[in-house]
PDB file of N, CA and C in Angstrom:
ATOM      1  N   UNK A   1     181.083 104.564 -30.671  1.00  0.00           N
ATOM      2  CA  UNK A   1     179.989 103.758 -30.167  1.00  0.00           C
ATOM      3  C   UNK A   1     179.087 104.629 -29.290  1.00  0.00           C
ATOM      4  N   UNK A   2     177.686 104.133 -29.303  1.00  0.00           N
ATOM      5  CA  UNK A   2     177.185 105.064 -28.636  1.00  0.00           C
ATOM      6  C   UNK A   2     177.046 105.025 -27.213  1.00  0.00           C
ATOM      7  N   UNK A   3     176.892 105.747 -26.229  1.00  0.00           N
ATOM      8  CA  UNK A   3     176.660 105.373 -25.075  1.00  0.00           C
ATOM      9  C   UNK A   3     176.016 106.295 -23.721  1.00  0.00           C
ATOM     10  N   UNK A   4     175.221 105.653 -23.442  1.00  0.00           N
ATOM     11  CA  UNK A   4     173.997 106.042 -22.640  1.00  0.00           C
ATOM     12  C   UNK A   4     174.882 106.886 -21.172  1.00  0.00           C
ATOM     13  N   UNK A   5     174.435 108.301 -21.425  1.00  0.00           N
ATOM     14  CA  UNK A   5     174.948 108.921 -20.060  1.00  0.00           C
ATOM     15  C   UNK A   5     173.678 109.196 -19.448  1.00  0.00           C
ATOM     16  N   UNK A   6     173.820 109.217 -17.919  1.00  0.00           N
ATOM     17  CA  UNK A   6     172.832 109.619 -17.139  1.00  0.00           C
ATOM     18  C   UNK A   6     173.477 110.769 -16.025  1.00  0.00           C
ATOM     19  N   UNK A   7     172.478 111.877 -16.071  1.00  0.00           N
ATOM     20  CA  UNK A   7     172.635 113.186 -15.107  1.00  0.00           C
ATOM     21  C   UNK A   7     172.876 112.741 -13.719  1.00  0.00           C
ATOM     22  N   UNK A   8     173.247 112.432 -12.487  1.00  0.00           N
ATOM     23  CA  UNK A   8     172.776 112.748 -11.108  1.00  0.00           C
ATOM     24  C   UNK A   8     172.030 113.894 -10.725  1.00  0.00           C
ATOM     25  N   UNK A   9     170.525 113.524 -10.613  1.00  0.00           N
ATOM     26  CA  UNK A   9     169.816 114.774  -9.644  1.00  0.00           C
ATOM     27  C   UNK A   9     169.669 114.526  -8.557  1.00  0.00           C
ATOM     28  N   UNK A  10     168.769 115.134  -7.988  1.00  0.00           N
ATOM     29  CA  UNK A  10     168.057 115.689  -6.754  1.00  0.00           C
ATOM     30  C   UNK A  10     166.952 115.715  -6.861  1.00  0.00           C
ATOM     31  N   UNK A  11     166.349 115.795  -5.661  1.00  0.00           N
ATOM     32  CA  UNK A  11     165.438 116.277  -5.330  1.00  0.00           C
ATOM     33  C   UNK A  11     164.969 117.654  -4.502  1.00  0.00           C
ATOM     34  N   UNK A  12     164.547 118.297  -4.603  1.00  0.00           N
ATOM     35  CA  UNK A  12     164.275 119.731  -3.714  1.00  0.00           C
ATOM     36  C   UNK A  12     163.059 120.539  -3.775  1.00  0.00           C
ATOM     37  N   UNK A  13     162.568 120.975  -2.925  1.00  0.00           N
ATOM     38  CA  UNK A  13     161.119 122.113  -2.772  1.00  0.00           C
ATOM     39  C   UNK A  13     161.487 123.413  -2.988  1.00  0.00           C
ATOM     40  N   UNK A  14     160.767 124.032  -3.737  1.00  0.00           N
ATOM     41  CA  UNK A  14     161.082 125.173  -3.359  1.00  0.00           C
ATOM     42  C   UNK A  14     159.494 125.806  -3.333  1.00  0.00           C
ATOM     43  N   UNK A  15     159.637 126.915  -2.981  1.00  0.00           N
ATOM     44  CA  UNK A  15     158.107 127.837  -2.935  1.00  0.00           C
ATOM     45  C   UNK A  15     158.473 129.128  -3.969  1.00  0.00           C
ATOM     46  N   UNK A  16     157.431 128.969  -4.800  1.00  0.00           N
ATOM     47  CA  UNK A  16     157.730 129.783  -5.584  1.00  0.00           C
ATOM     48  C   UNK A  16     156.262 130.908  -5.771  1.00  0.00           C
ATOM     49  N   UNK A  17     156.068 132.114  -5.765  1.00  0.00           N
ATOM     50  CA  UNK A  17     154.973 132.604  -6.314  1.00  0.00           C
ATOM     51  C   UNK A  17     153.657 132.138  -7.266  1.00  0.00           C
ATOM     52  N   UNK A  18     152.531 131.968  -7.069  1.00  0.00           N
ATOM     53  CA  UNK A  18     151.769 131.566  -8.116  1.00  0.00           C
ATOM     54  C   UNK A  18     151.943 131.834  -9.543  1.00  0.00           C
ATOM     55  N   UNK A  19     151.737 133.143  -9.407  1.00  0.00           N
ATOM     56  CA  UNK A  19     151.973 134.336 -10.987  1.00  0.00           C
ATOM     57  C   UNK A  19     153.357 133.562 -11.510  1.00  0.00           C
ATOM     58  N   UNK A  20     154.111 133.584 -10.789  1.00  0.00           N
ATOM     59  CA  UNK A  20     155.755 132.797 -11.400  1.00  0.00           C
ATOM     60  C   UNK A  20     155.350 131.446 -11.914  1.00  0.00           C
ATOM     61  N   UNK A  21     155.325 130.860 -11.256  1.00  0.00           N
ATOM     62  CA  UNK A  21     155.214 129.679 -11.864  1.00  0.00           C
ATOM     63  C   UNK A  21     154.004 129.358 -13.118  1.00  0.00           C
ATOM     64  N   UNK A  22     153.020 129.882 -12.981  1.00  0.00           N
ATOM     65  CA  UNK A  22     151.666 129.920 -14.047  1.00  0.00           C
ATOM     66  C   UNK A  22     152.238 130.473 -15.419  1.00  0.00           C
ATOM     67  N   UNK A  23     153.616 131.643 -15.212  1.00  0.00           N
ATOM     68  CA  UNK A  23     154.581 131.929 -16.450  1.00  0.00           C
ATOM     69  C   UNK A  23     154.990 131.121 -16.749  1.00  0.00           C
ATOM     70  N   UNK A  24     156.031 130.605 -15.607  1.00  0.00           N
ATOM     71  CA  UNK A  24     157.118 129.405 -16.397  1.00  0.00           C
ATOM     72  C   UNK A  24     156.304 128.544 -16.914  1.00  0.00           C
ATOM     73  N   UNK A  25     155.180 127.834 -16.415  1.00  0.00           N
ATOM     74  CA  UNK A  25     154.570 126.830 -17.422  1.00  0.00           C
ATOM     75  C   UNK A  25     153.927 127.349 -18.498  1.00  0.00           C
ATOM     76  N   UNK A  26     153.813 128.272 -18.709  1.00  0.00           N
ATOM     77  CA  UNK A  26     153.001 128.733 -20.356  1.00  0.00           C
ATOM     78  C   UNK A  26     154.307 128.833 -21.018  1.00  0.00           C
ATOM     79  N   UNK A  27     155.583 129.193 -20.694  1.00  0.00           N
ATOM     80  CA  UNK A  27     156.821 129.466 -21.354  1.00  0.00           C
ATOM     81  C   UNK A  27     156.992 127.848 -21.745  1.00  0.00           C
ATOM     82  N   UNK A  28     157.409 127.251 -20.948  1.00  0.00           N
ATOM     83  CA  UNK A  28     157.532 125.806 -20.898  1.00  0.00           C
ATOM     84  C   UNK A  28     156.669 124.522 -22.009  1.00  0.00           C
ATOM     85  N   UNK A  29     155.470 125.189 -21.699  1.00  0.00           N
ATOM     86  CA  UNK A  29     154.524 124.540 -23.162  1.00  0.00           C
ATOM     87  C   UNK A  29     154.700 125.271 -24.414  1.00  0.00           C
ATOM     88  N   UNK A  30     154.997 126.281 -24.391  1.00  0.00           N
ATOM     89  CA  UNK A  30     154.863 127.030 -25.799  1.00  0.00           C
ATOM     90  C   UNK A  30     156.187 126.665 -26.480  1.00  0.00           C
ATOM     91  N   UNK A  31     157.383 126.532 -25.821  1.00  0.00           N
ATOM     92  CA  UNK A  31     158.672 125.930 -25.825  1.00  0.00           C
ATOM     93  C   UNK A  31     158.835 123.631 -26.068  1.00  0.00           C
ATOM     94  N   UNK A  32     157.797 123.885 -25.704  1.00  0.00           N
ATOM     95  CA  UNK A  32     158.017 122.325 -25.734  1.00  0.00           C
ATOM     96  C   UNK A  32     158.704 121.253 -24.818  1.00  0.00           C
ATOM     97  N   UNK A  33     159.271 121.968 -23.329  1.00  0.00           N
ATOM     98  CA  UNK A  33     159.743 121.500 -22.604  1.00  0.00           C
ATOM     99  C   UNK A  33     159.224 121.359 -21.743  1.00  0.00           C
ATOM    100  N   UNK A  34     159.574 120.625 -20.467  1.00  0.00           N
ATOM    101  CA  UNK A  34     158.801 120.159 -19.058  1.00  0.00           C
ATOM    102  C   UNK A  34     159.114 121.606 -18.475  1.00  0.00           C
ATOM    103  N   UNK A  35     158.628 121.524 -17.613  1.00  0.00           N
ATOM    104  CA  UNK A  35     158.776 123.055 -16.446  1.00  0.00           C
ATOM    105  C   UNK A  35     160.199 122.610 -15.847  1.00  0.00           C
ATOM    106  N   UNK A  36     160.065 121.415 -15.410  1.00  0.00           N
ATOM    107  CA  UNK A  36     161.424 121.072 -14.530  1.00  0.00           C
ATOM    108  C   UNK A  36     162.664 121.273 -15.489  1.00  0.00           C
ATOM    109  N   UNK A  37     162.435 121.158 -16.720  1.00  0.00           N
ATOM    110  CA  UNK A  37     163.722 121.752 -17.935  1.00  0.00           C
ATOM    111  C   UNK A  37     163.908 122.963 -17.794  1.00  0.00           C
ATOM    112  N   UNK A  38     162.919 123.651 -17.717  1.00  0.00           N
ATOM    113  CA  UNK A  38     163.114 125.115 -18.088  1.00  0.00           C
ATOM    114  C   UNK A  38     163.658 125.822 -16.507  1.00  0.00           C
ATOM    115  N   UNK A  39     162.591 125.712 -15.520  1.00  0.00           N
ATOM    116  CA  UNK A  39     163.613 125.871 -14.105  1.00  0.00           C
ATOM    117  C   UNK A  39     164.899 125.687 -14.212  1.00  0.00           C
ATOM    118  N   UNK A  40     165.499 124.734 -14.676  1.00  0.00           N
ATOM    119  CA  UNK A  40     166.666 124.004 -14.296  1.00  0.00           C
ATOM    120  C   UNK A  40     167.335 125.178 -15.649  1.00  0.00           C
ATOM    121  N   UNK A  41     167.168 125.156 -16.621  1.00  0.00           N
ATOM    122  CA  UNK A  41     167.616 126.160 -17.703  1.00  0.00           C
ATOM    123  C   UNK A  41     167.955 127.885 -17.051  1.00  0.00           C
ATOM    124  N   UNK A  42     166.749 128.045 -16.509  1.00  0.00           N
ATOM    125  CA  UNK A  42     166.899 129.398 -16.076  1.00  0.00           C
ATOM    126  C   UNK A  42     167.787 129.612 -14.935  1.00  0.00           C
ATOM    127  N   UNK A  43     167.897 128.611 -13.666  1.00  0.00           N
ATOM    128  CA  UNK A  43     168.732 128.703 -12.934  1.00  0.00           C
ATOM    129  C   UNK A  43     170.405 128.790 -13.547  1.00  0.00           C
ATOM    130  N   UNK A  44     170.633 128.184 -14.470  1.00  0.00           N
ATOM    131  CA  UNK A  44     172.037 128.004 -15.337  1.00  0.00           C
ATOM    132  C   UNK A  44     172.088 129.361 -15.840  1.00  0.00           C
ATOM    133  N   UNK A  45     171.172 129.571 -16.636  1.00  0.00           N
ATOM    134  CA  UNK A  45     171.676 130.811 -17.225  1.00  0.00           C
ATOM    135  C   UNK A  45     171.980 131.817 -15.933  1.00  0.00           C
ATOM    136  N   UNK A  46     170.912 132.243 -15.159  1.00  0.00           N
ATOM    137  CA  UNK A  46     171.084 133.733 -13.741  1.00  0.00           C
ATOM    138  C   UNK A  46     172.253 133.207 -13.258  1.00  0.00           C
ATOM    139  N   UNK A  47     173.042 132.149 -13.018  1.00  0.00           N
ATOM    140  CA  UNK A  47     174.217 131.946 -12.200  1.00  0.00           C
ATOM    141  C   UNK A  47     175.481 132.046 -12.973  1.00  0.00           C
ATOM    142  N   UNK A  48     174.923 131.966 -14.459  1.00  0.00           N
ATOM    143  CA  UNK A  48     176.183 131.905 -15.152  1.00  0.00           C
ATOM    144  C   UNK A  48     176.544 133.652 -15.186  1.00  0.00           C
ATOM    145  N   UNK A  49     175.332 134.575 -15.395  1.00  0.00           N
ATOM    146  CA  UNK A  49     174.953 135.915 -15.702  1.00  0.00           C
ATOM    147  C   UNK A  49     174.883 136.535 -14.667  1.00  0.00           C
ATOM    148  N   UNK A  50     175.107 136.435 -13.086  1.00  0.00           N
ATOM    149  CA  UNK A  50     175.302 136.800 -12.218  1.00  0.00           C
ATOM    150  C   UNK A  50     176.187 138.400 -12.501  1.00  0.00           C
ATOM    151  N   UNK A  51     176.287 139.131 -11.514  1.00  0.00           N
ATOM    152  CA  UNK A  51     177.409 140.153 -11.476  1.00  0.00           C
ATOM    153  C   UNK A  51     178.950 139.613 -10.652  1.00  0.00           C
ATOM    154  N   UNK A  52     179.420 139.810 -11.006  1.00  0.00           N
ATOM    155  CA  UNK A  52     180.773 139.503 -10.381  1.00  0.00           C
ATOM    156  C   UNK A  52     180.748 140.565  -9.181  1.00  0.00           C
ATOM    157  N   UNK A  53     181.304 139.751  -7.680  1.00  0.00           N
ATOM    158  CA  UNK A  53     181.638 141.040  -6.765  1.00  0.00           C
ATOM    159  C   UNK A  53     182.771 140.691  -6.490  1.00  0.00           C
ATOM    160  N   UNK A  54     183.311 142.575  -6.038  1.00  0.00           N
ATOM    161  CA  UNK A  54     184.209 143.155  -6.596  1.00  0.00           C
ATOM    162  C   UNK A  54     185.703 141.798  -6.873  1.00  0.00           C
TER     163      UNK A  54
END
């Protein structure tokens, strides 16, 4: 059966560079996703891809 899941978010500010963000949204449209997808995408991936210390 099917059934409707919902995420828990947040809310949060951050300050980000102009030049940065004017990327992520051309990435974001050319991709087909909201900016807030793709933020949220890129943060997953750098934390998953982190370096391990020692």
């Amino acid at each position: 059966m099917f059934k409707v899941e919902k995420t828990e978010m947040i809310n949060k500010t951050f300050r980000l560079p102009v030049e940065l963000v004017e990327k992520l949204a051309t990435v974001a449209q050319n991709q087909g996703v909201s900016l807030n997808n793709l933020v949220k995408q890129c943060c997953e991936y750098a934390l998953k891809n982190m370096e391990k210390e020692g």
